[in-house]
C-alpha atoms as a PDB file:
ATOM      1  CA  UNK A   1      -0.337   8.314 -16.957  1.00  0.00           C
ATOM      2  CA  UNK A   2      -1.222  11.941 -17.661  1.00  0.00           C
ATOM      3  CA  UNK A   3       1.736  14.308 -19.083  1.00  0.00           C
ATOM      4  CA  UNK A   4       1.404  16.454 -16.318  1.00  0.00           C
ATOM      5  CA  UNK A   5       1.461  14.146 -13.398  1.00  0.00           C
ATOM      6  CA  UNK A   6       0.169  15.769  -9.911  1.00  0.00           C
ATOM      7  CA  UNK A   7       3.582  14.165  -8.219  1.00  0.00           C
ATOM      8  CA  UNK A   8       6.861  14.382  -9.856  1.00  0.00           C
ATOM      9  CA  UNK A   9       8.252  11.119  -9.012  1.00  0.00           C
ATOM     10  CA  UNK A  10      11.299  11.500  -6.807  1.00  0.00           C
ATOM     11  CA  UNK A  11      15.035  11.909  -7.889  1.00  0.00           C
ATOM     12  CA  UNK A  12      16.433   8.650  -9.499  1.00  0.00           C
ATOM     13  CA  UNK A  13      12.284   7.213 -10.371  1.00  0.00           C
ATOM     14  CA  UNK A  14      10.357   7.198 -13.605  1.00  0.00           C
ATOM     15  CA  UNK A  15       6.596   7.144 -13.524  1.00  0.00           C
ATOM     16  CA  UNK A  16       5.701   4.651 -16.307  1.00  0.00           C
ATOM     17  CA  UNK A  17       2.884   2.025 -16.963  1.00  0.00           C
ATOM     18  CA  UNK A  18       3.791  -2.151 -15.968  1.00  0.00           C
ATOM     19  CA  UNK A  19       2.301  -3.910 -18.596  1.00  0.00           C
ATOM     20  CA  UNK A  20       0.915  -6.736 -17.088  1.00  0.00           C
ATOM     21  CA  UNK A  21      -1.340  -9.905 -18.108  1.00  0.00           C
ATOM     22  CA  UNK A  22      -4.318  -8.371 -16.674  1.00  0.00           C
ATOM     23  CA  UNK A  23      -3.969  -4.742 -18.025  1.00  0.00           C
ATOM     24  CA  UNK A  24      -1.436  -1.701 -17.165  1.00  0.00           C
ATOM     25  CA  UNK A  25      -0.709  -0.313 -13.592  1.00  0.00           C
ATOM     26  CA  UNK A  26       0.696   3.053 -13.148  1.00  0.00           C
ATOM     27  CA  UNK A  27       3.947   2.653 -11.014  1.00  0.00           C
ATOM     28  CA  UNK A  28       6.718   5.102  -9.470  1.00  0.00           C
ATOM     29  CA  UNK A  29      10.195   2.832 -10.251  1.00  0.00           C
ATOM     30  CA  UNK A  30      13.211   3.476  -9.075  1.00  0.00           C
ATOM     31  CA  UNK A  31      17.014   1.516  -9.258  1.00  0.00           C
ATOM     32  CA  UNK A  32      19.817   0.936  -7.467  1.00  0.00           C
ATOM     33  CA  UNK A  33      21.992   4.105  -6.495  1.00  0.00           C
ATOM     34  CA  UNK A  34      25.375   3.746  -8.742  1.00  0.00           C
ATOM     35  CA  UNK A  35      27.450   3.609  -5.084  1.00  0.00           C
ATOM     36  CA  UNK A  36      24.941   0.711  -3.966  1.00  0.00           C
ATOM     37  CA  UNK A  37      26.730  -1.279  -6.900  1.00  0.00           C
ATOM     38  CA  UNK A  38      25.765  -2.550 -10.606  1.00  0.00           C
ATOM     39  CA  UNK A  39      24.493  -5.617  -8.967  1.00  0.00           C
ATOM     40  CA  UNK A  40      20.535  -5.201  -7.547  1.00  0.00           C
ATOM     41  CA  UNK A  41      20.022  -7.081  -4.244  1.00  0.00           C
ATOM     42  CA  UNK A  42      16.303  -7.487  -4.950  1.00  0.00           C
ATOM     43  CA  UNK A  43      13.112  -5.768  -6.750  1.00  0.00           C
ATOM     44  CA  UNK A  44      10.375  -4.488  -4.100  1.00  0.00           C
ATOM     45  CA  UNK A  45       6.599  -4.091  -5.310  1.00  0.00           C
ATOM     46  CA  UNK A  46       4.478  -1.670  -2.347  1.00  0.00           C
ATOM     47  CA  UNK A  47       0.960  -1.999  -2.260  1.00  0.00           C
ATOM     48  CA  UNK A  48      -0.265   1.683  -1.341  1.00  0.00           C
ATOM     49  CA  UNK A  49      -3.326   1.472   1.428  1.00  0.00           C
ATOM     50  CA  UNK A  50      -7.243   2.551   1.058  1.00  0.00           C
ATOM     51  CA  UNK A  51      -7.642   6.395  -0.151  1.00  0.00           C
ATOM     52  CA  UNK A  52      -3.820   6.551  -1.268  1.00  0.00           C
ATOM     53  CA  UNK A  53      -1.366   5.943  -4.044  1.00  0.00           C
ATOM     54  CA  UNK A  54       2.108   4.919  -4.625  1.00  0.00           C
ATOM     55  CA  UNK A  55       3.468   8.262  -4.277  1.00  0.00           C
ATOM     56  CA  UNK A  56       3.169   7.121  -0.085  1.00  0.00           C
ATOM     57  CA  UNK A  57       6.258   5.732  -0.561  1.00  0.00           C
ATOM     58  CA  UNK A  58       7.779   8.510  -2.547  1.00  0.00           C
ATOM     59  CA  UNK A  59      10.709   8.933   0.884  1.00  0.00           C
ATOM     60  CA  UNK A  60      11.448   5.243   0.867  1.00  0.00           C
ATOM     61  CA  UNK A  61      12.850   5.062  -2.683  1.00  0.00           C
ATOM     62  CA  UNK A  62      16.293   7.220  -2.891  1.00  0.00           C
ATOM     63  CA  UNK A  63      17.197   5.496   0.760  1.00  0.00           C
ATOM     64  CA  UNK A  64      15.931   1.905  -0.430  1.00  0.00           C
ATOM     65  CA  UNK A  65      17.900   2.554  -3.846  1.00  0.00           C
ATOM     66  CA  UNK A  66      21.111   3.478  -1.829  1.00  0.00           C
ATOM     67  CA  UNK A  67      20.907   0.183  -0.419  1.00  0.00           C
ATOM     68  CA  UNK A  68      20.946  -1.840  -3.763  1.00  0.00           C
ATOM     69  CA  UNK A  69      17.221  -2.099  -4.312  1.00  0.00           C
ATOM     70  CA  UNK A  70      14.739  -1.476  -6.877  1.00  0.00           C
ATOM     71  CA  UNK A  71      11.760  -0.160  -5.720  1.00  0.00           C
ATOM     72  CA  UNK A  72       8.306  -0.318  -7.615  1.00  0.00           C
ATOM     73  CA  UNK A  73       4.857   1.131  -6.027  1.00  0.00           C
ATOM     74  CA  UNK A  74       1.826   0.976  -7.643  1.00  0.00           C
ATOM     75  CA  UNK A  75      -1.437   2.200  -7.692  1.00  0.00           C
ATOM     76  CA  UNK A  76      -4.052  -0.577  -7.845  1.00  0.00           C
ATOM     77  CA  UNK A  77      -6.878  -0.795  -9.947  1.00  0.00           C
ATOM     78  CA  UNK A  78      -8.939   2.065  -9.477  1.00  0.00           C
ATOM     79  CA  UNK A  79      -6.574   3.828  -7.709  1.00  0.00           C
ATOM     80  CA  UNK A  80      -5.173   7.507  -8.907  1.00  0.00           C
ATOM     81  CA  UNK A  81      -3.468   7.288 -12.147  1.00  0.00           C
ATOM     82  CA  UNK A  82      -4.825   2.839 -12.688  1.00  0.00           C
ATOM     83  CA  UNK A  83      -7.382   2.665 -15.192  1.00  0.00           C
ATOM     84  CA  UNK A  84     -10.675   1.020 -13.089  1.00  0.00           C
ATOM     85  CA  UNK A  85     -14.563   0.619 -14.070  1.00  0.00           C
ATOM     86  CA  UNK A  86     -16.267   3.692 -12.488  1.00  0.00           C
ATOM     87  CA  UNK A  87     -19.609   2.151 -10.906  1.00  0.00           C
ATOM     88  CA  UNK A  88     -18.727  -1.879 -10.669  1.00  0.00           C
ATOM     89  CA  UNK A  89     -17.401  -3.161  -7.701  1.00  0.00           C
ATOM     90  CA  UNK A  90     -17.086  -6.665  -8.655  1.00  0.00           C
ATOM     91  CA  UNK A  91     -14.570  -5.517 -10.522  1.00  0.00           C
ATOM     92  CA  UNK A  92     -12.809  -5.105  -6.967  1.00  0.00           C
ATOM     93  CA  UNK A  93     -13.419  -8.401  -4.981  1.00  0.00           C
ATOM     94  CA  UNK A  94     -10.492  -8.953  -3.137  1.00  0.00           C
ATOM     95  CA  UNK A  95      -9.593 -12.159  -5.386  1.00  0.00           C
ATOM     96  CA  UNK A  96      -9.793  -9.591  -8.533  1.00  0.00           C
ATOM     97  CA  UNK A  97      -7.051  -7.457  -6.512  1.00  0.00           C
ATOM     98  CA  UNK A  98      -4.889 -10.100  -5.362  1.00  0.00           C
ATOM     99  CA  UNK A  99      -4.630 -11.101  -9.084  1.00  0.00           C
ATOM    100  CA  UNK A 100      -3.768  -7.793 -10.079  1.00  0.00           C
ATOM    101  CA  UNK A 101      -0.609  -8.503  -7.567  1.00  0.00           C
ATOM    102  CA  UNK A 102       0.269 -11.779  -8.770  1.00  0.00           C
ATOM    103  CA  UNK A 103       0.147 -10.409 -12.470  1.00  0.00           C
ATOM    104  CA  UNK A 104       2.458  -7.418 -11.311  1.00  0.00           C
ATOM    105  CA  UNK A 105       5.046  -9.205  -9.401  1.00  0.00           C
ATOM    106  CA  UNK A 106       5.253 -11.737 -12.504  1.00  0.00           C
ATOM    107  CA  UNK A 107       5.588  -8.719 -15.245  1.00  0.00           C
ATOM    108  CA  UNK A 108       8.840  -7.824 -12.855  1.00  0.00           C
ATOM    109  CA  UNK A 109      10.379 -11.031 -13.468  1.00  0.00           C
ATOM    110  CA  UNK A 110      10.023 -12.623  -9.686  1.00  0.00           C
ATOM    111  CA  UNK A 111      10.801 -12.985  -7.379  1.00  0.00           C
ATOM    112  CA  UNK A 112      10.168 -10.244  -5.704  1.00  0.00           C
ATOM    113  CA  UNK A 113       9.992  -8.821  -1.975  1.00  0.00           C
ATOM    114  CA  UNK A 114       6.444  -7.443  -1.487  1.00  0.00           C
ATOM    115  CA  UNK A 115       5.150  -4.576   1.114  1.00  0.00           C
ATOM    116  CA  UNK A 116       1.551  -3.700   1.430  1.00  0.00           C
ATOM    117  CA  UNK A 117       0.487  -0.872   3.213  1.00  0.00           C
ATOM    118  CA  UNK A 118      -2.745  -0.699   5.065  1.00  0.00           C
ATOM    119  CA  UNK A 119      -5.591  -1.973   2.944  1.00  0.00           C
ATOM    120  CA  UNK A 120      -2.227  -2.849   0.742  1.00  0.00           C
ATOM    121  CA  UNK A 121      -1.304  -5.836   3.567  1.00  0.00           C
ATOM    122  CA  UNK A 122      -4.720  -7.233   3.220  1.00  0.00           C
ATOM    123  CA  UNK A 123      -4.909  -7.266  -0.521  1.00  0.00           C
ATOM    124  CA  UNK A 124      -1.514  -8.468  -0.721  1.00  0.00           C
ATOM    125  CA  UNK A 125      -2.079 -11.221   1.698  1.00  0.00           C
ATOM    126  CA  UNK A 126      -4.598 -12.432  -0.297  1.00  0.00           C
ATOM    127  CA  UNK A 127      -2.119 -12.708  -3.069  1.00  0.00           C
ATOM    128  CA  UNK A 128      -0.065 -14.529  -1.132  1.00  0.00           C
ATOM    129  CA  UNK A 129      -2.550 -16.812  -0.118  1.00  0.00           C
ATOM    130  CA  UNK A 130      -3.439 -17.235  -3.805  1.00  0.00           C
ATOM    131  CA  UNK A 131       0.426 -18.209  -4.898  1.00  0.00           C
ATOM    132  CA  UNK A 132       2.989 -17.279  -2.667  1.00  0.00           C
ATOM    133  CA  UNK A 133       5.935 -18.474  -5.543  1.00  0.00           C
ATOM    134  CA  UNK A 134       6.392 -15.326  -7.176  1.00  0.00           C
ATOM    135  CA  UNK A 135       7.303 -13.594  -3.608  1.00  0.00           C
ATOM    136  CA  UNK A 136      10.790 -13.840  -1.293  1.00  0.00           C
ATOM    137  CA  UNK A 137       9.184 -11.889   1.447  1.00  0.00           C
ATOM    138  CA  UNK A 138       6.412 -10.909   2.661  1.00  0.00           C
ATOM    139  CA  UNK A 139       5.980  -7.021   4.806  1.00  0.00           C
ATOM    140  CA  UNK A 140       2.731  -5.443   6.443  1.00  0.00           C
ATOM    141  CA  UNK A 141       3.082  -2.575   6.937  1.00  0.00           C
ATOM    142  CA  UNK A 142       0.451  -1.315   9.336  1.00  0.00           C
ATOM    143  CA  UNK A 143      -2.061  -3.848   8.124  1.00  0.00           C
ATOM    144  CA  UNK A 144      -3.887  -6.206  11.092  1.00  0.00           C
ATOM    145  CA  UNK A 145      -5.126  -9.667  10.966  1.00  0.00           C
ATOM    146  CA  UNK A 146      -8.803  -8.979  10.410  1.00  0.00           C
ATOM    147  CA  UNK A 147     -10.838  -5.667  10.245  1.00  0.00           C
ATOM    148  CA  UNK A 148      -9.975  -2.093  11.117  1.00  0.00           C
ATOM    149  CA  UNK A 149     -11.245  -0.800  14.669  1.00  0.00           C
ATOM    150  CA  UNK A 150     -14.911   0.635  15.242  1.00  0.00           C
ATOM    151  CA  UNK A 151     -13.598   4.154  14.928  1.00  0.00           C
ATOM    152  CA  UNK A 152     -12.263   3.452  11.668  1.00  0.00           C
ATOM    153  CA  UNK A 153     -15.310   1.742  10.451  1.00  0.00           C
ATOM    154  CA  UNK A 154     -17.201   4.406  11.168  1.00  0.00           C
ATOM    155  CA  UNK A 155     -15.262   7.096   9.506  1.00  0.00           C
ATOM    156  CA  UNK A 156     -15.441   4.320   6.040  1.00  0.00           C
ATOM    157  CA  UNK A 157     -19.330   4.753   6.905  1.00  0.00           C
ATOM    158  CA  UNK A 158     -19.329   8.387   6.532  1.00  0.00           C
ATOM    159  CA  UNK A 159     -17.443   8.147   3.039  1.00  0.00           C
ATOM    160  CA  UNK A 160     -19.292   5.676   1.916  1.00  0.00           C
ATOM    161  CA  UNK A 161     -22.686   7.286   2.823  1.00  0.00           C
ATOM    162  CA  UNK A 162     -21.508  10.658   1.385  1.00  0.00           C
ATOM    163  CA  UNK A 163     -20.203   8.436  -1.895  1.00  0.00           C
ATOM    164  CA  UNK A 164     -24.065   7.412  -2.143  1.00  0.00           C
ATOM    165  CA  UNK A 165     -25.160  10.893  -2.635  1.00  0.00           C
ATOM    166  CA  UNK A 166     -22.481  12.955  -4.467  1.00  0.00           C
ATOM    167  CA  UNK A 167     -19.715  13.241  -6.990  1.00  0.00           C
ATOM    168  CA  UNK A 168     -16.042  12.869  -5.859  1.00  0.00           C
ATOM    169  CA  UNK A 169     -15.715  16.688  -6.256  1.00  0.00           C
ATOM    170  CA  UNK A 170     -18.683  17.396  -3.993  1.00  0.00           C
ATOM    171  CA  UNK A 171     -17.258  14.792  -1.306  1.00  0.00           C
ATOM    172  CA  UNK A 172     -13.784  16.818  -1.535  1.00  0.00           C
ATOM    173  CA  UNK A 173     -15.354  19.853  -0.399  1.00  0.00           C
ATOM    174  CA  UNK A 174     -17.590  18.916   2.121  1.00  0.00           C
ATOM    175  CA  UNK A 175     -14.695  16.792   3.945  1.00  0.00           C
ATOM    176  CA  UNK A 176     -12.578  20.090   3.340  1.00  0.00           C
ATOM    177  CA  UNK A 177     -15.427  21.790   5.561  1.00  0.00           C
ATOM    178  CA  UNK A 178     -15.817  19.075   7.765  1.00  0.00           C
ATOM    179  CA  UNK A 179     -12.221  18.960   8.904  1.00  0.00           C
ATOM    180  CA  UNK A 180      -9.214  16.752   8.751  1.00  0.00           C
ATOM    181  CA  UNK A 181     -10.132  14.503   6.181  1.00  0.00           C
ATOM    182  CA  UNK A 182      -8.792  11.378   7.991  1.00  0.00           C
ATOM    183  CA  UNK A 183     -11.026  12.286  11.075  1.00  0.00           C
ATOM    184  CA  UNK A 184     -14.387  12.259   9.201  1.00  0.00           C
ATOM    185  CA  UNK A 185     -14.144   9.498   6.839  1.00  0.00           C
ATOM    186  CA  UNK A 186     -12.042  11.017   3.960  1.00  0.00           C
ATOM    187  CA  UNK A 187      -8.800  10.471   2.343  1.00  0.00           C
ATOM    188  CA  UNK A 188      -5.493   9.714   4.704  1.00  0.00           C
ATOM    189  CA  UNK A 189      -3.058  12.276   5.243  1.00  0.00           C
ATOM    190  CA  UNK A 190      -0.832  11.771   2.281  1.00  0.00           C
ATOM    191  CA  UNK A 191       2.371  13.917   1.120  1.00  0.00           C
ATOM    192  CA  UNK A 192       1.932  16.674  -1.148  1.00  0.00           C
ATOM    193  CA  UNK A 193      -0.169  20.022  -1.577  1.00  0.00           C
ATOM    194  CA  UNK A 194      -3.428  20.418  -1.417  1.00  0.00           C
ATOM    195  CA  UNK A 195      -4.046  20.650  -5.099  1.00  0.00           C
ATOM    196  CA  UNK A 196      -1.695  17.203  -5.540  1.00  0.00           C
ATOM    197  CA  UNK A 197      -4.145  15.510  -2.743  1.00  0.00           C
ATOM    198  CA  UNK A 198      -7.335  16.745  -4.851  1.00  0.00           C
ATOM    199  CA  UNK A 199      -6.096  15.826  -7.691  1.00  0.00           C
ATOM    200  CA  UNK A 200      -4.943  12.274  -6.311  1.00  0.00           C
ATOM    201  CA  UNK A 201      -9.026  11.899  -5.087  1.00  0.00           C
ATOM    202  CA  UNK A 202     -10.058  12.693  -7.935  1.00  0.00           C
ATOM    203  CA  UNK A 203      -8.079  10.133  -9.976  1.00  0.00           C
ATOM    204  CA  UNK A 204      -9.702   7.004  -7.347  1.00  0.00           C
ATOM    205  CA  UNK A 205     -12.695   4.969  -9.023  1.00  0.00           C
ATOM    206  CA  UNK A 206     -15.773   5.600  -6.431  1.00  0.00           C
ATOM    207  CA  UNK A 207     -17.071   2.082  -7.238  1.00  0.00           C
ATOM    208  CA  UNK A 208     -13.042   1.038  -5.715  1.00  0.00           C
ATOM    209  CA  UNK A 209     -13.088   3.227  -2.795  1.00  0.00           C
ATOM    210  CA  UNK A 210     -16.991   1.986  -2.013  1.00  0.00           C
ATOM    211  CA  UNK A 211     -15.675  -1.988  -2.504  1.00  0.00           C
ATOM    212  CA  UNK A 212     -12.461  -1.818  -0.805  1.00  0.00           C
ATOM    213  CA  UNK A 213     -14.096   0.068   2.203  1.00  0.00           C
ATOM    214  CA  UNK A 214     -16.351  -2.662   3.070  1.00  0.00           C
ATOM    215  CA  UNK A 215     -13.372  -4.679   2.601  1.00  0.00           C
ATOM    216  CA  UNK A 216     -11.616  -3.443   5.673  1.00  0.00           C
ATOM    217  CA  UNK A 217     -14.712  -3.520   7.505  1.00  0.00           C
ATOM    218  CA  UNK A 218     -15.199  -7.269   7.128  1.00  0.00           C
ATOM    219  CA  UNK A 219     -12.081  -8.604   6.467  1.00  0.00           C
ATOM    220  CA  UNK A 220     -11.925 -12.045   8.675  1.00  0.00           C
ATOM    221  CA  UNK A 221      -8.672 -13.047  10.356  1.00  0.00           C
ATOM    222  CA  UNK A 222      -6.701 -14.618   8.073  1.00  0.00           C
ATOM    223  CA  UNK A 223      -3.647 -15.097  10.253  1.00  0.00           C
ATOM    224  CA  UNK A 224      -3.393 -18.939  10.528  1.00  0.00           C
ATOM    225  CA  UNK A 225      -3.358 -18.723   7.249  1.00  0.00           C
ATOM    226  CA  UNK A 226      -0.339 -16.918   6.429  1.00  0.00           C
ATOM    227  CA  UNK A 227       1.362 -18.476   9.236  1.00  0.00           C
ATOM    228  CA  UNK A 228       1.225 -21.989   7.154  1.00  0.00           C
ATOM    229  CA  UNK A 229       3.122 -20.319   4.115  1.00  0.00           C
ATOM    230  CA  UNK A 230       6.696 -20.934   3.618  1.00  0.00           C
ATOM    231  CA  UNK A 231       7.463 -17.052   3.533  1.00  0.00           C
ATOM    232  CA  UNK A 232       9.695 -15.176   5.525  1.00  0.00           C
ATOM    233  CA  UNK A 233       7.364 -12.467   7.446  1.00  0.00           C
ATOM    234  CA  UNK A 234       7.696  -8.832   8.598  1.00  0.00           C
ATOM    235  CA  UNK A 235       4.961  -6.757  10.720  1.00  0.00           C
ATOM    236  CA  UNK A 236       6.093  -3.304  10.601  1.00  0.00           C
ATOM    237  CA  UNK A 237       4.144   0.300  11.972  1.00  0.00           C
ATOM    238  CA  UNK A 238       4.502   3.058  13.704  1.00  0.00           C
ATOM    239  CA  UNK A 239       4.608   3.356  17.979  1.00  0.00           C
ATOM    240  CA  UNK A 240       0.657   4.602  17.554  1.00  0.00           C
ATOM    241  CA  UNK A 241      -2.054   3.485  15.421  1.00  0.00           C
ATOM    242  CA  UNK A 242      -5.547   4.055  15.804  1.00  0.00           C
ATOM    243  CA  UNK A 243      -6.896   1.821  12.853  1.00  0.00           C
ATOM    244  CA  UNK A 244      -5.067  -1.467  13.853  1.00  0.00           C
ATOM    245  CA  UNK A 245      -3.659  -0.780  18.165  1.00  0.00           C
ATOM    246  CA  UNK A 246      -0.272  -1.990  18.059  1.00  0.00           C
ATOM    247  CA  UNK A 247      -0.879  -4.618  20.490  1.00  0.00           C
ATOM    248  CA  UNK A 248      -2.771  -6.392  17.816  1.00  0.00           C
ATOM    249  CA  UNK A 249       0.002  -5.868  15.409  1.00  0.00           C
ATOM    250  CA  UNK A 250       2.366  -7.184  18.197  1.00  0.00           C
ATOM    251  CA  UNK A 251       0.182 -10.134  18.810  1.00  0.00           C
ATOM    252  CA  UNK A 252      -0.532 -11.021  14.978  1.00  0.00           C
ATOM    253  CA  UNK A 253       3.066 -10.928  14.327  1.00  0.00           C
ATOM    254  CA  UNK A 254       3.775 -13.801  17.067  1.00  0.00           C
ATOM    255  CA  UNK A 255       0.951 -15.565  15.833  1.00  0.00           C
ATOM    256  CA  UNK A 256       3.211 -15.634  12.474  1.00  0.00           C
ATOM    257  CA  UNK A 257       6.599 -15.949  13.886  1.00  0.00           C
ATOM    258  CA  UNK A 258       7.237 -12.705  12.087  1.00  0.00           C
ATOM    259  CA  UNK A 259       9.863 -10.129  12.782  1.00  0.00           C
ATOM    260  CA  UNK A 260       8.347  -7.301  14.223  1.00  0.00           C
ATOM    261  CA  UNK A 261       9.444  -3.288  13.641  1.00  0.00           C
ATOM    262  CA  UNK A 262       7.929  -0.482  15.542  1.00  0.00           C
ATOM    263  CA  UNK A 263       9.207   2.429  13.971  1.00  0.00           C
ATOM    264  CA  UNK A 264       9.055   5.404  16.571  1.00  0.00           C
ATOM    265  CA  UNK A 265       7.860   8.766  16.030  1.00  0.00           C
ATOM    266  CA  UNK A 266       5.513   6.931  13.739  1.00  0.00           C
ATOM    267  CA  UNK A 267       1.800   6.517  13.533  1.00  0.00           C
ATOM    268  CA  UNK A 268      -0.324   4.424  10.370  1.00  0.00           C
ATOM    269  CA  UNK A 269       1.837   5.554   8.231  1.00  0.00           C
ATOM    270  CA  UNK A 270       5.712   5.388   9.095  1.00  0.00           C
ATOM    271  CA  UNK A 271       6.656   5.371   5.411  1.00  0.00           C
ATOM    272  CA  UNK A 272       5.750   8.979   5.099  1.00  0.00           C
ATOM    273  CA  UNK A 273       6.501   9.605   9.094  1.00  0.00           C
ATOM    274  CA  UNK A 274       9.556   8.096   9.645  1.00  0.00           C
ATOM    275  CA  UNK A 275      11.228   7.642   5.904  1.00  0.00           C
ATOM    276  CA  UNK A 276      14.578   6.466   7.050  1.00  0.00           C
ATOM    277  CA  UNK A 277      14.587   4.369   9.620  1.00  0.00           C
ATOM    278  CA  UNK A 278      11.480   2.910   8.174  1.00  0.00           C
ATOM    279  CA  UNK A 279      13.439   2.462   5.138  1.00  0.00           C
ATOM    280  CA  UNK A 280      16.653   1.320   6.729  1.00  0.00           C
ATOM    281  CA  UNK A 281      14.138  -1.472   8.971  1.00  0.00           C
ATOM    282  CA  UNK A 282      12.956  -2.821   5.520  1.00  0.00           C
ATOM    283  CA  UNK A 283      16.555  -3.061   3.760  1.00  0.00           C
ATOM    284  CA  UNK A 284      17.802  -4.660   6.932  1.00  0.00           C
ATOM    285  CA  UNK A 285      14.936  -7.755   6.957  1.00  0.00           C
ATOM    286  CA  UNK A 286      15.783  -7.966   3.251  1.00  0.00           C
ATOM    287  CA  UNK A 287      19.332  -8.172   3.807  1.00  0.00           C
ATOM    288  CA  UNK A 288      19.340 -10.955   6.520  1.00  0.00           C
ATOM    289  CA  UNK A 289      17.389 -13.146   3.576  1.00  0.00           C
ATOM    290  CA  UNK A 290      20.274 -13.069   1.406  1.00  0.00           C
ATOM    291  CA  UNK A 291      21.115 -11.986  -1.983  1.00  0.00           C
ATOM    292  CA  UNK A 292      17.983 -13.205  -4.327  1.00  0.00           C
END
């Protein structure tokens, strides 16, 4: 973590590093709100989605801590502030990743409820496939059963051809010229400045950005799956979503007997959309588990 972090992590959070068995993670933490009581109902880990960071769920932690839970997101490996080879991408298989999860969620003591955003829900799915022990729950959050839609892969084509050729700086500016960065194959619309967002692309590991893309561009359907583990299931996103419809969220989420949340107002990313009531939808599923 630098000593001049580009995001202040919100009121009641501490950016530290999670010492893990397979290295350190950078993570935004956050408790339980003194009014929400001594006791914590549960510890949440968020896995942040392809071109972002934990600080995507920098809204969901005061209203998640007022309801009695702690609330860690992390950046991956390779991702903004997580210490990731530059050039390897083996050192991002999807196995390697999911690994990374089971390592965090056991440095937090287990069990704990776990949300993955995005290219978050695939990686952590694969986790769960792995070992599903060291989880209570189980949330995607706008994250379908297979890979993203044609549109989407070719924007991923676009950054990853532009990767091929130039620096991370250099890609920066030309997607500045090109337009809104999530319209020609650049980094999602995030919260923060400008200067925070640039300085949050500049932190990713190319070689991470080049693996995971192809990730979501082949990812098979993994649903049947999930549906065999012995883990209560939530499919949450927003009323519009151009990288997964949400009729195949709607469907996939049958397919797992999952509850299902569409968050209006929302699009891909209702955590940064739609804070509260995406925030009050994930406290309520956690809730109606019972006290961990």
């Amino acid at each position: 973590m630098t000593s001049h972090p580009a995001f202040p992590p919100p009121p009641g959070a501490r950016a530290h590093r999670l010492r893990t068995s397979r290295g350190e993670f950078a993570v935004v933490d956050s408790s339980p709100s003194p009014e929400a009581g001594a006791e914590e109902r549960g510890v949440v880990l968020m896995l942040p989605g392809f071109t972002g960071s934990k600080e995507d769920f920098r809204l969901l932690h005061e209203p998640l801590a007022q309801r009695g839970y702690r609330v860690v997101a992390v950046d991956g490996r390779g991702q903004h502030e997580s210490d990731g080879p530059l050039e390897d991408e083996s050192a991002y298989a999807q196995r390697e990743l999911a690994r990374d999860v089971l390592a965090q969620a056991e440095a937090l003591g287990g069990p704990v409820h776990l949300v993955g955003h995005s290219l978050g829900g695939q990686i952590a799915r694969a986790a769960v496939l792995l070992d599903h022990s060291p989880f209570v729950s189980f949330t995607l959050v706008s994250s379908g059963p297979a890979e993203i839609s044609v549109s989407q892969q070719q924007r991923v084509k676009l950054l990853r051809d532009a990767l091929a050729v130039m620096s991370m700086a250099e890609v920066w500016e030309a997607i500045q010229a090109m337009g809104p960065p999530e319209e020609v194959g650049g980094p999602a619309r995030g919260l923060g400045d400008q200067d925070q967002l640039r300085r949050r692309w500049l932190g990713h590991s190319p070689a991470q950005l080049l693996a995971t893309g192809r990730q979501l561009c082949t990812e098979p359907d993994r649903v049947a799956e999930l549906a065999a583990i012995p883990l209560p299931l939530h499919v949450l996103s927003g009323a519009h979503d151009d990288t997964w419809p949400v009729a195949t969220l709607d469907d996939m989420a049958l397919r797992l007997d999952a509850r299902r949340t569409v968050i209006t107002g929302a699009e891909h990313s209702p955590n940064a959309d739609q804070p509260l009531p995406t925030a009050h939808a994930l406290a309520d599923f956690w809730d109606g588990l019972g006290r961990m």
